[in-house]
PDB file of N, CA and C in Angstrom:
ATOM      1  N   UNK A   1     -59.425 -21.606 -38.792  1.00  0.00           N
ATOM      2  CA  UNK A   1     -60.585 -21.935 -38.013  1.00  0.00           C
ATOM      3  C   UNK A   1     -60.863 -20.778 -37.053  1.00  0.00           C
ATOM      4  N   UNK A   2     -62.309 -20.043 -37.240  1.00  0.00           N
ATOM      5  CA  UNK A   2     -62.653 -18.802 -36.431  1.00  0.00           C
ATOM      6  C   UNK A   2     -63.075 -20.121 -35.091  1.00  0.00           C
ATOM      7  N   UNK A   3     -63.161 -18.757 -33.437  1.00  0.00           N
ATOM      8  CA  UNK A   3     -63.283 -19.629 -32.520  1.00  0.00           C
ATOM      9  C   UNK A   3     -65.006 -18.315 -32.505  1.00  0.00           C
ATOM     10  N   UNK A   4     -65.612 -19.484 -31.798  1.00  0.00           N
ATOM     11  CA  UNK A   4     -67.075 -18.810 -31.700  1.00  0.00           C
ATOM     12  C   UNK A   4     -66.831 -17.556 -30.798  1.00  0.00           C
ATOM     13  N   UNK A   5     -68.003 -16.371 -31.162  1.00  0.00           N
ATOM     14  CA  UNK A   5     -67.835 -14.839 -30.104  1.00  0.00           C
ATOM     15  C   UNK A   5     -68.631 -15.068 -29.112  1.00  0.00           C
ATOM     16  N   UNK A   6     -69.167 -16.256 -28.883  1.00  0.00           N
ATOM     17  CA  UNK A   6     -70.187 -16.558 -27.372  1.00  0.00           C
ATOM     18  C   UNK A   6     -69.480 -17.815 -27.103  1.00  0.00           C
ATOM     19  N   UNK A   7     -69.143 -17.972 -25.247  1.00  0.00           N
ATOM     20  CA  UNK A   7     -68.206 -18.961 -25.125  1.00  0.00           C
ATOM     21  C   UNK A   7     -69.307 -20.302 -24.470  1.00  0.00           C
ATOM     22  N   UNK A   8     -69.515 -20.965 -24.788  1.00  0.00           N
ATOM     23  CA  UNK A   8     -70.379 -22.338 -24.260  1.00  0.00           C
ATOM     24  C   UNK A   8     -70.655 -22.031 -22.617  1.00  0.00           C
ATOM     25  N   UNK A   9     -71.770 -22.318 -21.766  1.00  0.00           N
ATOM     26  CA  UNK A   9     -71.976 -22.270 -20.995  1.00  0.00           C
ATOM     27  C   UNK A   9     -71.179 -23.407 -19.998  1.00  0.00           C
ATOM     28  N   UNK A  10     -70.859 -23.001 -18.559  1.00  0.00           N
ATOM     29  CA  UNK A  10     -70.006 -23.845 -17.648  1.00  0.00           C
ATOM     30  C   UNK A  10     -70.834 -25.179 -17.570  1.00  0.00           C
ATOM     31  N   UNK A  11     -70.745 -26.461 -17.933  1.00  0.00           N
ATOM     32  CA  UNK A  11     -71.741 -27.208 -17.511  1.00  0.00           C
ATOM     33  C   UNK A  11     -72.084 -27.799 -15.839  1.00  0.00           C
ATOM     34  N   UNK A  12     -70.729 -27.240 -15.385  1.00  0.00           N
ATOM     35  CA  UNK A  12     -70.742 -27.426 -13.717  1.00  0.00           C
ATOM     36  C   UNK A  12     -71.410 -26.342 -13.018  1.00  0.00           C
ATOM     37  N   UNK A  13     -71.831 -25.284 -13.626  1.00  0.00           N
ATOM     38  CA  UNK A  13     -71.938 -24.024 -12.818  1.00  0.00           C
ATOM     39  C   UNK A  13     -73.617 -23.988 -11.842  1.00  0.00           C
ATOM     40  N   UNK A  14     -74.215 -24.455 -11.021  1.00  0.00           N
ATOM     41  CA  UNK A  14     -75.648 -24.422 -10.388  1.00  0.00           C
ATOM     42  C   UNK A  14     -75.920 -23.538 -11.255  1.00  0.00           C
ATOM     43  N   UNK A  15     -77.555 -24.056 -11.255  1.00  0.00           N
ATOM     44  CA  UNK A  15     -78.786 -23.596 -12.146  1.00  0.00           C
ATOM     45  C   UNK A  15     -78.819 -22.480 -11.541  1.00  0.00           C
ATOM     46  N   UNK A  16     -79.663 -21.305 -11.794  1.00  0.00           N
ATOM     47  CA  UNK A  16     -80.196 -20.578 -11.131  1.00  0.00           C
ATOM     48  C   UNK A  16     -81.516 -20.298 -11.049  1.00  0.00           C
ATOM     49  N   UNK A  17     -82.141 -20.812  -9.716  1.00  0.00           N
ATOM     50  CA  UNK A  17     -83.522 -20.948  -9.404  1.00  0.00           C
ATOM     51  C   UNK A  17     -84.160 -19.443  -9.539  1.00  0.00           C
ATOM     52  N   UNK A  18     -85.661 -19.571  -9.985  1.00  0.00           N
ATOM     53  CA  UNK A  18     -86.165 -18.323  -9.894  1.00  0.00           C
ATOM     54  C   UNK A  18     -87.501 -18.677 -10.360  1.00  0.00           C
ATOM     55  N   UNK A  19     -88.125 -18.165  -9.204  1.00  0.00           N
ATOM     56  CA  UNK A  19     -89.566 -18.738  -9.313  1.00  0.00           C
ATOM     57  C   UNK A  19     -90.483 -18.130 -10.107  1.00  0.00           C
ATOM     58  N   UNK A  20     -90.031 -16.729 -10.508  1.00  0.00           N
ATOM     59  CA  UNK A  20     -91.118 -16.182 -11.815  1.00  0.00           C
ATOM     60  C   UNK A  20     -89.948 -15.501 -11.994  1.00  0.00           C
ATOM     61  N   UNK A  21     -90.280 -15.162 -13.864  1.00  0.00           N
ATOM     62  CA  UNK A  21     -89.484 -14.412 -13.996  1.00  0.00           C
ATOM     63  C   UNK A  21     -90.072 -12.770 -13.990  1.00  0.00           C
ATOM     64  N   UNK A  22     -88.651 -11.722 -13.404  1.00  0.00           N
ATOM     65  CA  UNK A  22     -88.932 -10.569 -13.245  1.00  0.00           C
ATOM     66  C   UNK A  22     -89.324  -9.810 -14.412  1.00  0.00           C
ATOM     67  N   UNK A  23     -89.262 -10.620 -16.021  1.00  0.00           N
ATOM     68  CA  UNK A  23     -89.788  -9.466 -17.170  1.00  0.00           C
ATOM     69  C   UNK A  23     -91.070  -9.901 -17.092  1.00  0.00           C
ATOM     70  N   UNK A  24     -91.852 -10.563 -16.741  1.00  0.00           N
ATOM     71  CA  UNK A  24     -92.862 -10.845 -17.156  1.00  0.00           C
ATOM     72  C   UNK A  24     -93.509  -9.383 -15.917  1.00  0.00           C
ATOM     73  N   UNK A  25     -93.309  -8.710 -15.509  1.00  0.00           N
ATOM     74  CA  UNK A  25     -93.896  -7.807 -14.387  1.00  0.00           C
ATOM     75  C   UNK A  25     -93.278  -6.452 -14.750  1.00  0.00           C
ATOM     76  N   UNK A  26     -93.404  -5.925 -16.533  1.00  0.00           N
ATOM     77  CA  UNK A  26     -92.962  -4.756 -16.784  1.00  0.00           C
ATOM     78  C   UNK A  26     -94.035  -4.029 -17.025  1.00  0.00           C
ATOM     79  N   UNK A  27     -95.271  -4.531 -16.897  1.00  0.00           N
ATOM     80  CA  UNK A  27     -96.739  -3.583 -16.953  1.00  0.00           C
ATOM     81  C   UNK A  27     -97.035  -3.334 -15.991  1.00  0.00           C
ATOM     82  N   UNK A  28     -97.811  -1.677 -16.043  1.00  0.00           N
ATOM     83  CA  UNK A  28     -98.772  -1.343 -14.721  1.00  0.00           C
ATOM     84  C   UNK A  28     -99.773  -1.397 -14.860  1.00  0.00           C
ATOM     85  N   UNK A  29    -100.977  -1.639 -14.239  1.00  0.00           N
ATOM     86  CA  UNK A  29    -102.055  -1.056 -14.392  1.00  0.00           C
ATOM     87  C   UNK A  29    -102.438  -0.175 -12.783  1.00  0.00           C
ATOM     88  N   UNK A  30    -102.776   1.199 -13.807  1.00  0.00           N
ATOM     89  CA  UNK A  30    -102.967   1.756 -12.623  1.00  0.00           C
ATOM     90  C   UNK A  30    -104.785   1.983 -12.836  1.00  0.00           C
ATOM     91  N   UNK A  31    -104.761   2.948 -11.536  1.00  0.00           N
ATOM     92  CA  UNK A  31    -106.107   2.886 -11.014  1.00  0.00           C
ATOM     93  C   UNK A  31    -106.126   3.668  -9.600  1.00  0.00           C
ATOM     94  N   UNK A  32    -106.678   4.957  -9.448  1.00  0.00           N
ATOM     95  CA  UNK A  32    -106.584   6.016  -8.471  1.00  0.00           C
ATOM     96  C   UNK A  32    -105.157   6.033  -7.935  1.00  0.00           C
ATOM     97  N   UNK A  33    -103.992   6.162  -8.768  1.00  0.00           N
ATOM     98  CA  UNK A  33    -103.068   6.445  -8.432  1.00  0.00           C
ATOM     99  C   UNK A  33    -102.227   5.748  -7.928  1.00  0.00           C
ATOM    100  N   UNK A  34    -102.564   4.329  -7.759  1.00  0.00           N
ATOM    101  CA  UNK A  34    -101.867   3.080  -7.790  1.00  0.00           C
ATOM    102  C   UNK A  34    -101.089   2.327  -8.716  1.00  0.00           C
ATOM    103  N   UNK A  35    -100.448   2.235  -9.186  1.00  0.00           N
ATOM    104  CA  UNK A  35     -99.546   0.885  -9.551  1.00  0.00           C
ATOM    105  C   UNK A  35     -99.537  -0.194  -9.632  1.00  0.00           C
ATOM    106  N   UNK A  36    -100.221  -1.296  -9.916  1.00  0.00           N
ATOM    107  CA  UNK A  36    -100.172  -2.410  -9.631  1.00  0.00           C
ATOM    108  C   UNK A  36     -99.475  -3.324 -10.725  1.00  0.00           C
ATOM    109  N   UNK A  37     -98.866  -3.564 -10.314  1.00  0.00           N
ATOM    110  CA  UNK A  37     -97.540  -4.784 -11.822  1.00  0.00           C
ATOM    111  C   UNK A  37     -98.682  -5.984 -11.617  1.00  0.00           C
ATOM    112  N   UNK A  38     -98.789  -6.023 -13.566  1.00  0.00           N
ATOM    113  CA  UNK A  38     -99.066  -7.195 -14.160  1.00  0.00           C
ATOM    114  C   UNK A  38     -98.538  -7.742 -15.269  1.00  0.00           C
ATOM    115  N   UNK A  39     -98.665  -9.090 -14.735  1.00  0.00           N
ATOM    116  CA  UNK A  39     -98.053 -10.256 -16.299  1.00  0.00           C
ATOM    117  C   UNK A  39     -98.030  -9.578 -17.350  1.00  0.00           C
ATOM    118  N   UNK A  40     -97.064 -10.011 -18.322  1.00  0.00           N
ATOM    119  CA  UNK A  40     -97.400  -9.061 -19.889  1.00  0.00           C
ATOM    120  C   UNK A  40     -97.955  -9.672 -20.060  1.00  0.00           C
ATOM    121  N   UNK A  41     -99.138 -11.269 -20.178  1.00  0.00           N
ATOM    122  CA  UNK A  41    -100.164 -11.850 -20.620  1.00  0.00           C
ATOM    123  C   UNK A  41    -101.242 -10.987 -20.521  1.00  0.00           C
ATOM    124  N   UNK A  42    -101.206 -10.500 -19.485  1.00  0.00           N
ATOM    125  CA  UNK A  42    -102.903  -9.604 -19.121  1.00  0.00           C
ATOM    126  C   UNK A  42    -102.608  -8.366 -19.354  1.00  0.00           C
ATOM    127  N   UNK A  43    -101.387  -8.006 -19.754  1.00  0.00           N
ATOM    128  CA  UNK A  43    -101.612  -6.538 -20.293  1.00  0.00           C
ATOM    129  C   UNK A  43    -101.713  -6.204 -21.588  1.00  0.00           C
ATOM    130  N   UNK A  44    -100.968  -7.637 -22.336  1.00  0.00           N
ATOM    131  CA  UNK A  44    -101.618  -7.692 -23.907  1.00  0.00           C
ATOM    132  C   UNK A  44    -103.279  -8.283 -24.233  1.00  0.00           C
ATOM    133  N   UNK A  45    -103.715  -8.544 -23.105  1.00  0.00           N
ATOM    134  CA  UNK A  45    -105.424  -8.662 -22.785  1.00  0.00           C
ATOM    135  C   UNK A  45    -106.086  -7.852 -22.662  1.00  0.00           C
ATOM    136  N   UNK A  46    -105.339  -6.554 -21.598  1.00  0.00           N
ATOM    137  CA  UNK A  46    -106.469  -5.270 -21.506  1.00  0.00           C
ATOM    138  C   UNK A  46    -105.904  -4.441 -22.585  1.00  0.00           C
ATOM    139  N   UNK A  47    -104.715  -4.665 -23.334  1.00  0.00           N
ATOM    140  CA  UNK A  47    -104.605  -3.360 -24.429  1.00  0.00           C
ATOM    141  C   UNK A  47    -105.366  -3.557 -25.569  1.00  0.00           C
ATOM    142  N   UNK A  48    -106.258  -4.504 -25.845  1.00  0.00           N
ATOM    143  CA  UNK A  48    -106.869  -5.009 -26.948  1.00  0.00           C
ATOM    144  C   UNK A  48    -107.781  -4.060 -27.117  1.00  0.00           C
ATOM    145  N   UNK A  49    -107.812  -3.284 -28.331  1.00  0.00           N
ATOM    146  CA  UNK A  49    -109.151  -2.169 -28.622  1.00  0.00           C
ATOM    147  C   UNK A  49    -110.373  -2.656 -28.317  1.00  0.00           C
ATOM    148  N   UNK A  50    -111.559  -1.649 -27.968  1.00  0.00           N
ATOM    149  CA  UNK A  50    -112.589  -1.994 -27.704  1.00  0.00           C
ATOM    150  C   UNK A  50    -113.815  -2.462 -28.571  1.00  0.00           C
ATOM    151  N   UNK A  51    -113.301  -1.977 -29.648  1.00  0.00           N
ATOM    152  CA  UNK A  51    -114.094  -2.678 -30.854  1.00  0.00           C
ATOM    153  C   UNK A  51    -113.774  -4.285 -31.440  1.00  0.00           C
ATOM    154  N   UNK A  52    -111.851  -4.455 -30.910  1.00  0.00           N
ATOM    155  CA  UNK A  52    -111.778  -5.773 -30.865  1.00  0.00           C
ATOM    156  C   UNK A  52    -112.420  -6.731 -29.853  1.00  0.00           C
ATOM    157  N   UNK A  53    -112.939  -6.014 -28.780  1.00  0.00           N
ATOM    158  CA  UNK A  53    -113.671  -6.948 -27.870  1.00  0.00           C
ATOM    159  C   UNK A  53    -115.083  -7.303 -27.673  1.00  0.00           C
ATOM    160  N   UNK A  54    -115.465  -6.063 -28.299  1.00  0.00           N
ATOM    161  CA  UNK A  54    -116.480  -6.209 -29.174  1.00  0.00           C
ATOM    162  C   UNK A  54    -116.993  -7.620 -30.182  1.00  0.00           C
ATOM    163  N   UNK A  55    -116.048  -7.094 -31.157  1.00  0.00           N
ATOM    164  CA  UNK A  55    -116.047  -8.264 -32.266  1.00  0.00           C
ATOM    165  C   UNK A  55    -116.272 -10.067 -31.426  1.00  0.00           C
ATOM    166  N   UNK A  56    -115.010  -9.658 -30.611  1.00  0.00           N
ATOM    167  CA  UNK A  56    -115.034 -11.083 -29.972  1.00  0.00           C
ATOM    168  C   UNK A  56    -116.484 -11.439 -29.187  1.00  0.00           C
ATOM    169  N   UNK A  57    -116.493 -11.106 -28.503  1.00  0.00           N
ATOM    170  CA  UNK A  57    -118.198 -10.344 -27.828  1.00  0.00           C
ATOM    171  C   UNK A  57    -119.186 -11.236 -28.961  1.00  0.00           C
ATOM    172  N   UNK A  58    -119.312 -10.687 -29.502  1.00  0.00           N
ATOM    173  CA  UNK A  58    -120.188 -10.865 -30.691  1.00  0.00           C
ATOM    174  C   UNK A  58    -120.018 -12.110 -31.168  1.00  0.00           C
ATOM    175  N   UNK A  59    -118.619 -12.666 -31.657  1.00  0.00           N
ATOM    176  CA  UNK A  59    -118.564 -13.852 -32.668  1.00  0.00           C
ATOM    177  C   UNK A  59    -119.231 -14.827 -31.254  1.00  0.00           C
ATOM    178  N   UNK A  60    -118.500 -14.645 -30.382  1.00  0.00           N
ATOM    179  CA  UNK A  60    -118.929 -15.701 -28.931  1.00  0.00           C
ATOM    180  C   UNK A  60    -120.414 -16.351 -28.855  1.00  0.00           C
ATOM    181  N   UNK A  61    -121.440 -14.763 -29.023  1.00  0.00           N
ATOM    182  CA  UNK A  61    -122.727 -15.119 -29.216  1.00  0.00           C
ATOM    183  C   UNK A  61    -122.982 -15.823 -29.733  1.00  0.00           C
ATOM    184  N   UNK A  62    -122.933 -15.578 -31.653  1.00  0.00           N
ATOM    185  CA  UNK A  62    -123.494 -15.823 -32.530  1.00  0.00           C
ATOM    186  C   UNK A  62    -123.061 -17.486 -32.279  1.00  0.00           C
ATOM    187  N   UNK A  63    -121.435 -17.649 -31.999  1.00  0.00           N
ATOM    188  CA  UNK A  63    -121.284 -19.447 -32.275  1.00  0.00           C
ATOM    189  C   UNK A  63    -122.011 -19.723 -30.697  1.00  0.00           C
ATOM    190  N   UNK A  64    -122.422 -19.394 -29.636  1.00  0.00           N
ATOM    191  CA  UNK A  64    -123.157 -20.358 -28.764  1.00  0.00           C
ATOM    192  C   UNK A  64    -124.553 -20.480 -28.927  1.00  0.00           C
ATOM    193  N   UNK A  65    -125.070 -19.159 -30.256  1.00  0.00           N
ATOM    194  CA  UNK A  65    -126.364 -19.709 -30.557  1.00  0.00           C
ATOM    195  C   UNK A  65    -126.517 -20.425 -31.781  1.00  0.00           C
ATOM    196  N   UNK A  66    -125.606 -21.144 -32.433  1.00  0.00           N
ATOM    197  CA  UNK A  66    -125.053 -21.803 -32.888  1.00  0.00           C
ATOM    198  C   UNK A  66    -125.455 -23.074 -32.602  1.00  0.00           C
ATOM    199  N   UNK A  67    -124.531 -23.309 -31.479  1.00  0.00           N
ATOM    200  CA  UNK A  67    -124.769 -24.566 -30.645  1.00  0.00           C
ATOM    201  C   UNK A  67    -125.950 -24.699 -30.103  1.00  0.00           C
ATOM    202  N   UNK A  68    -125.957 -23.731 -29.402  1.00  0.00           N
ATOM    203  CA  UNK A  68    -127.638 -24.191 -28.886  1.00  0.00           C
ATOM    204  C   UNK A  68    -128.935 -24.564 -30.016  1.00  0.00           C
ATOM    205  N   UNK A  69    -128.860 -24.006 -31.399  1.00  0.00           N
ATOM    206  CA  UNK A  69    -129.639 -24.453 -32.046  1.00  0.00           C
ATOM    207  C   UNK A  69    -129.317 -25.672 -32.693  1.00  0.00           C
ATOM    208  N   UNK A  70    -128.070 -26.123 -32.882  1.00  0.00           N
ATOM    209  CA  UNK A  70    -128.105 -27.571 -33.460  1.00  0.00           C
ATOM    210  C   UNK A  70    -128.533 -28.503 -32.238  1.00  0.00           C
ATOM    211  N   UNK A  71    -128.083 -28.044 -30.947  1.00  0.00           N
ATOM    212  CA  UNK A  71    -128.528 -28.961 -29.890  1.00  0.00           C
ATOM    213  C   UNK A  71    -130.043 -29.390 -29.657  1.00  0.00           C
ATOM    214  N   UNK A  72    -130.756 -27.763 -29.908  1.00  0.00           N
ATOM    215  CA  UNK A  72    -132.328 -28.133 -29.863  1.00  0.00           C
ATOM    216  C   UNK A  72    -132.881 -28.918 -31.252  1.00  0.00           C
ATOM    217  N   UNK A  73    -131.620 -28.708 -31.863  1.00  0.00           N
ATOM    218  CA  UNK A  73    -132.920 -29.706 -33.477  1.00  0.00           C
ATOM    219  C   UNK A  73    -132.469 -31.200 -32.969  1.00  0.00           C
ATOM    220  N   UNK A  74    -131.055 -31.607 -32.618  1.00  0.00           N
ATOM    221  CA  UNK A  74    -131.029 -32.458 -32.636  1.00  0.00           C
ATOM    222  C   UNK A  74    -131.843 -33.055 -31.303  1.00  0.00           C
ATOM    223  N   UNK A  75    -132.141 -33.119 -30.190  1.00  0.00           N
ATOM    224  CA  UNK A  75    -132.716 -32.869 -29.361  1.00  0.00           C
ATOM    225  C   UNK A  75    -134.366 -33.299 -29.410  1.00  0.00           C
ATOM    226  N   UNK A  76    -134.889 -32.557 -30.594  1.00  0.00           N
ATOM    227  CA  UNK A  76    -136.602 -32.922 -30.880  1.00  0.00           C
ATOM    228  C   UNK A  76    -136.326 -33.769 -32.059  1.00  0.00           C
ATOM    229  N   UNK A  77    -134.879 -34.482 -32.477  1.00  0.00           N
ATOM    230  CA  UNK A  77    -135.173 -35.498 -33.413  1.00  0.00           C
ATOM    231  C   UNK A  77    -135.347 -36.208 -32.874  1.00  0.00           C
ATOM    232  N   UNK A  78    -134.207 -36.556 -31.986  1.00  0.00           N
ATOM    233  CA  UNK A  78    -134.023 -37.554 -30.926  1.00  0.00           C
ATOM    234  C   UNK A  78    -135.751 -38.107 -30.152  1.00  0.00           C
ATOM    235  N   UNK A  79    -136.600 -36.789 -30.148  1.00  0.00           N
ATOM    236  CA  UNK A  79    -137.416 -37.093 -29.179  1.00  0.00           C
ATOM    237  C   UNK A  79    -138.908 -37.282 -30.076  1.00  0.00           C
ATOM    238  N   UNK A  80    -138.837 -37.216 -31.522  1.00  0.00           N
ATOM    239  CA  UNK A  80    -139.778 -37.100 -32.158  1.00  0.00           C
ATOM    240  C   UNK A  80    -139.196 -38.911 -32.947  1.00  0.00           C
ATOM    241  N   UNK A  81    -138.318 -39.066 -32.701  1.00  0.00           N
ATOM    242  CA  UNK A  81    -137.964 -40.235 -33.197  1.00  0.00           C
ATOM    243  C   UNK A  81    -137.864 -41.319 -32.089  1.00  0.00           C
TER     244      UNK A  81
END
Protein backbone atom coordinates (compact mmCIF):
# COMPACT_ATOMS: atom_id res chain seq x y z
CA UNK A 1 0.00 0.00 0.00
CA UNK A 2 1.65 3.43 -1.47
CA UNK A 3 0.90 6.36 1.21
CA UNK A 4 -0.38 9.54 -0.79
CA UNK A 5 2.67 12.45 -1.85
CA UNK A 6 0.17 15.30 -0.60
CA UNK A 7 -0.63 14.93 3.14
CA UNK A 8 -4.57 15.78 3.92
CA UNK A 9 -5.13 19.13 5.20
CA UNK A 10 -5.16 19.83 9.33
CA UNK A 11 -8.91 19.90 9.86
CA UNK A 12 -8.28 21.96 13.15
CA UNK A 13 -5.99 24.44 11.60
CA UNK A 14 -8.14 28.33 11.28
CA UNK A 15 -9.25 29.25 7.88
CA UNK A 16 -7.39 31.83 6.46
CA UNK A 17 -9.35 34.98 5.86
CA UNK A 18 -8.59 37.10 2.85
CA UNK A 19 -10.72 39.46 1.44
CA UNK A 20 -9.58 39.43 -2.29
CA UNK A 21 -7.38 37.43 -3.59
CA UNK A 22 -3.79 38.89 -4.41
CA UNK A 23 -3.61 36.94 -8.09
CA UNK A 24 -6.41 38.38 -9.28
CA UNK A 25 -4.21 41.99 -9.29
CA UNK A 26 -1.31 40.69 -11.70
CA UNK A 27 -2.36 43.25 -14.53
CA UNK A 28 -1.40 46.83 -15.15
CA UNK A 29 -2.89 49.17 -16.96
CA UNK A 30 -0.88 51.92 -17.49
CA UNK A 31 -1.49 55.36 -18.70
CA UNK A 32 1.07 58.51 -18.58
CA UNK A 33 3.32 56.53 -16.69
CA UNK A 34 1.18 55.17 -14.09
CA UNK A 35 0.44 51.76 -13.00
CA UNK A 36 -2.67 51.02 -12.00
CA UNK A 37 -3.42 47.05 -10.95
CA UNK A 38 -6.44 45.51 -12.41
CA UNK A 39 -8.63 42.35 -11.97
CA UNK A 40 -7.54 39.75 -14.58
CA UNK A 41 -11.42 40.01 -15.49
CA UNK A 42 -10.88 43.49 -17.03
CA UNK A 43 -7.70 42.85 -18.40
CA UNK A 44 -8.93 39.87 -20.39
CA UNK A 45 -11.70 42.69 -21.43
CA UNK A 46 -9.32 45.36 -22.62
CA UNK A 47 -6.92 42.73 -24.36
CA UNK A 48 -9.71 41.76 -26.71
CA UNK A 49 -8.66 42.86 -30.42
CA UNK A 50 -10.28 45.68 -31.87
CA UNK A 51 -11.90 44.10 -34.62
CA UNK A 52 -13.26 41.68 -31.94
CA UNK A 53 -15.04 44.61 -30.48
CA UNK A 54 -16.02 45.63 -33.34
CA UNK A 55 -17.74 42.46 -34.33
CA UNK A 56 -19.41 42.58 -30.94
CA UNK A 57 -20.32 46.30 -31.63
CA UNK A 58 -22.03 45.28 -34.54
CA UNK A 59 -23.82 41.89 -33.66
CA UNK A 60 -25.30 44.21 -30.51
CA UNK A 61 -26.87 46.51 -33.17
CA UNK A 62 -28.11 44.36 -35.60
CA UNK A 63 -29.96 42.01 -32.57
CA UNK A 64 -31.47 45.39 -30.86
CA UNK A 65 -32.77 46.27 -34.24
CA UNK A 66 -34.00 43.10 -34.18
CA UNK A 67 -36.01 43.65 -31.28
CA UNK A 68 -37.11 46.79 -31.91
CA UNK A 69 -38.63 45.65 -35.14
CA UNK A 70 -40.53 42.68 -33.87
CA UNK A 71 -41.67 45.06 -31.06
CA UNK A 72 -43.00 47.67 -33.62
CA UNK A 73 -44.91 44.91 -35.77
CA UNK A 74 -46.15 43.47 -32.91
CA UNK A 75 -47.16 46.73 -31.46
CA UNK A 76 -49.39 47.99 -34.75
CA UNK A 77 -50.98 44.45 -34.55
CA UNK A 78 -51.92 44.87 -31.28
CA UNK A 79 -53.22 48.35 -32.26
CA UNK A 80 -54.70 47.64 -35.69
CA UNK A 81 -56.45 44.76 -33.99
Amino acid sequence: MSMPAISPPDPYAPARRVAADEGDYDYFWSRGGVDIPIPRWLAEIVEVPLMVRLEIFLAGICTGLVVAAVAALVGFYVAWG
